[in-house]
N, C-alpha and C. Protein backbone atom coordinates (compact mmCIF):
# COMPACT_ATOMS: atom_id res chain seq x y z
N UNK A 1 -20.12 11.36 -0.54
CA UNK A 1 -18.80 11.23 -1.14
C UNK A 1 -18.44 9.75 -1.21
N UNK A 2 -17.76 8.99 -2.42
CA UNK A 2 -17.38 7.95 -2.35
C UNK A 2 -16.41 7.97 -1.84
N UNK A 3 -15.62 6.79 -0.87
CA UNK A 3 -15.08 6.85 -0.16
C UNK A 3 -13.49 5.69 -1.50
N UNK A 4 -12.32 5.98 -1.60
CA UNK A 4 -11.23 5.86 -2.60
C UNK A 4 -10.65 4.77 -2.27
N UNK A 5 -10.93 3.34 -2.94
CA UNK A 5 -10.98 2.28 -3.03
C UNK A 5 -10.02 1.69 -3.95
N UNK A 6 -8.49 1.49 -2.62
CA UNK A 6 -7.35 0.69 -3.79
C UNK A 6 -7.94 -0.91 -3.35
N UNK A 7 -7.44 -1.98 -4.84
CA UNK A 7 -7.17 -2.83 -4.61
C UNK A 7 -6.12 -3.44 -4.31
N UNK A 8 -6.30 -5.06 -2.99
CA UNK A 8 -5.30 -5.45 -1.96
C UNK A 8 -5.10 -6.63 -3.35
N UNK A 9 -3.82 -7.01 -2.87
CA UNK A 9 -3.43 -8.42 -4.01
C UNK A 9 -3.49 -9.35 -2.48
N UNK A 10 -4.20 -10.20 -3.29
CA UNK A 10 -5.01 -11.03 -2.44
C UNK A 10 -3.43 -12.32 -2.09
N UNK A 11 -2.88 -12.40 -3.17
CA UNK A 11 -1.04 -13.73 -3.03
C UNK A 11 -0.49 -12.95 -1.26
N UNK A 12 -0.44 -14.34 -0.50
CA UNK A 12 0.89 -13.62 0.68
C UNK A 12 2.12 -13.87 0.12
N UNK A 13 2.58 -12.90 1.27
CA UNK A 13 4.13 -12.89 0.90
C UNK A 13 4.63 -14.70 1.36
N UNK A 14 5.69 -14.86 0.55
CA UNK A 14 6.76 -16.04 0.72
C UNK A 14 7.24 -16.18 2.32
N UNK A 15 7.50 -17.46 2.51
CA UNK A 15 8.19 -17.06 4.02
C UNK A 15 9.66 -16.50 3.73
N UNK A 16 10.26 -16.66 2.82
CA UNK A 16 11.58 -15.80 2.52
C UNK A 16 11.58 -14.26 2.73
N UNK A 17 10.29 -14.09 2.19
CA UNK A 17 10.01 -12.24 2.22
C UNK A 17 9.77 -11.89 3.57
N UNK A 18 8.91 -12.95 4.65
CA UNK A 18 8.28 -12.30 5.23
C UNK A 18 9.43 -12.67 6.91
N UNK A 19 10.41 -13.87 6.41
CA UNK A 19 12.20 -13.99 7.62
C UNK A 19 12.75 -12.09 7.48
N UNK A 20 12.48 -11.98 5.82
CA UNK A 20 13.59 -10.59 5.45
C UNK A 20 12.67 -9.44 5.97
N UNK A 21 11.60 -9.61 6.25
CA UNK A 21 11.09 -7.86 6.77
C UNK A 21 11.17 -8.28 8.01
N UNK A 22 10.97 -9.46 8.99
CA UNK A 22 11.20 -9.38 10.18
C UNK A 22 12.62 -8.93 10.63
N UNK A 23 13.35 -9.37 9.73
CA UNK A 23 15.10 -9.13 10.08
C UNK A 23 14.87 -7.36 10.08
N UNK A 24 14.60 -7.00 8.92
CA UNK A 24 14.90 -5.28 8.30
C UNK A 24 14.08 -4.92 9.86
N UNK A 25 13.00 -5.31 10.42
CA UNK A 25 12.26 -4.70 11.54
C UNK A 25 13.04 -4.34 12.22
N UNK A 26 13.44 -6.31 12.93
CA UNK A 26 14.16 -5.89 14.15
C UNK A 26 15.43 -5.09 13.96
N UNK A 27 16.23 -5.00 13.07
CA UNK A 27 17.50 -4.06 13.10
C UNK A 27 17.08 -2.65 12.71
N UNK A 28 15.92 -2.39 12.06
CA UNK A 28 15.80 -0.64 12.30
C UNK A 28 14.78 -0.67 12.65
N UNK A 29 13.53 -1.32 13.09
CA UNK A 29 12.54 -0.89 13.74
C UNK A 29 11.47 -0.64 12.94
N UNK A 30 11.47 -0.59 11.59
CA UNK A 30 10.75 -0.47 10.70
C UNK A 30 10.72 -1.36 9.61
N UNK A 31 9.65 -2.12 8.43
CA UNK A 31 9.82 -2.34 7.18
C UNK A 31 8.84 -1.69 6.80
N UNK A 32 9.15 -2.70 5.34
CA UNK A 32 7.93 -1.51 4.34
C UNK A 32 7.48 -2.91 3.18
N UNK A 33 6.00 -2.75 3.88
CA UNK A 33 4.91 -3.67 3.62
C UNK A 33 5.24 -3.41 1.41
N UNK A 34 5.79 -4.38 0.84
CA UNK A 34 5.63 -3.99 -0.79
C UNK A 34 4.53 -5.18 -1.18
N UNK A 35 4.34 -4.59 -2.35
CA UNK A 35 3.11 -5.07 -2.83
C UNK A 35 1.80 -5.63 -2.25
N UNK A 36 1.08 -4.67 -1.72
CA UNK A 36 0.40 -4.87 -1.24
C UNK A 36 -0.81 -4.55 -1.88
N UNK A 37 -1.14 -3.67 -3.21
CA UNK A 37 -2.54 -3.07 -3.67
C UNK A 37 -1.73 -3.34 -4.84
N UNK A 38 -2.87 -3.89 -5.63
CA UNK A 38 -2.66 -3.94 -7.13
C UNK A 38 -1.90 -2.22 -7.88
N UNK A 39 -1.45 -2.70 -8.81
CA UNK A 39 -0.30 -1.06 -9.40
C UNK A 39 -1.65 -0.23 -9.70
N UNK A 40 -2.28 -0.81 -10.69
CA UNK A 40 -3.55 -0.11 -11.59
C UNK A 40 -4.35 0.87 -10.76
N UNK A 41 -4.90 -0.16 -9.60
CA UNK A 41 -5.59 0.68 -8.78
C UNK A 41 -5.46 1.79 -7.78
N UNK A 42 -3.48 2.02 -7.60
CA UNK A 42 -3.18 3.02 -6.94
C UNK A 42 -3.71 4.25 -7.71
N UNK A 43 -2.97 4.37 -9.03
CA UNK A 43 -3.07 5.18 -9.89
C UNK A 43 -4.78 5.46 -9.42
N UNK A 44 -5.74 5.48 -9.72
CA UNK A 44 -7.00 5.47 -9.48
C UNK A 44 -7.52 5.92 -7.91
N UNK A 45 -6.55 5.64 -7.17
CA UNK A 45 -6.79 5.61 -6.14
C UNK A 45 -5.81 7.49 -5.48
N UNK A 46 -5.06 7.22 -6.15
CA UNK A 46 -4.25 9.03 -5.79
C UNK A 46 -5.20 9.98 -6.09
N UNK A 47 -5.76 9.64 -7.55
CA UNK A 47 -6.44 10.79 -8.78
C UNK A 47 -7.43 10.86 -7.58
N UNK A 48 -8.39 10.09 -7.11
CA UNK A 48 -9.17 10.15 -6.47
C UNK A 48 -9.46 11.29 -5.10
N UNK A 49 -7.74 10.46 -4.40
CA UNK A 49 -7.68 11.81 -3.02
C UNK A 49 -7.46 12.90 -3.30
N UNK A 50 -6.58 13.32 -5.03
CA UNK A 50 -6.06 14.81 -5.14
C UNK A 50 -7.39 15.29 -5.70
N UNK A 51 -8.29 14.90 -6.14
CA UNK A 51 -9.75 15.43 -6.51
C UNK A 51 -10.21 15.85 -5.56
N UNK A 52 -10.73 14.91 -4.47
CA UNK A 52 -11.08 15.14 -2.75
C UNK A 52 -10.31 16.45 -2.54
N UNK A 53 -9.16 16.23 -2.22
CA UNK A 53 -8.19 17.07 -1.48
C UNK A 53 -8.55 18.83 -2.29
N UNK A 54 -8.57 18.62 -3.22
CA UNK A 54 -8.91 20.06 -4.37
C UNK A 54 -10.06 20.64 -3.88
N UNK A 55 -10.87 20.05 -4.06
CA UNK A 55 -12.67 20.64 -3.49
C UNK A 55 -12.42 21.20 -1.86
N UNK A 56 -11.55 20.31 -1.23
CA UNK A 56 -11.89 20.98 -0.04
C UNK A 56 -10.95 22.43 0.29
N UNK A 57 -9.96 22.53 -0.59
CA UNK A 57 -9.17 23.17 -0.53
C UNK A 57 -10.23 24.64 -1.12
């Protein structure tokens, strides 16, 4: 089985982005990592697991 291969965008985040997810952390405990895999390759990358996911089903 091939194993479902998104692409990472290789740009870091700004230090502006990355003061604002430490802030969002520490006050709820959580952020949310954005842009992290190119758009194109999600798409490619879902079709992929719901194919997987189908067969085994």
């Amino acid at each position: 089985m091939d194993f479902p291969n998104a692409k990472f965008i290789k740009a870091l985040y700004s230090d502006e982005e990355v003061n604002r997810m430490e802030l969002e952390f520490q006050e709820k405990g959580y952020t949310i990592l954005r842009n992290v895999f190119e758009r194109e390759s999600v798409k490619e990358y879902k079709a992929q697991l719901q194919e997987a996911a189908a067969r085994v089903s």
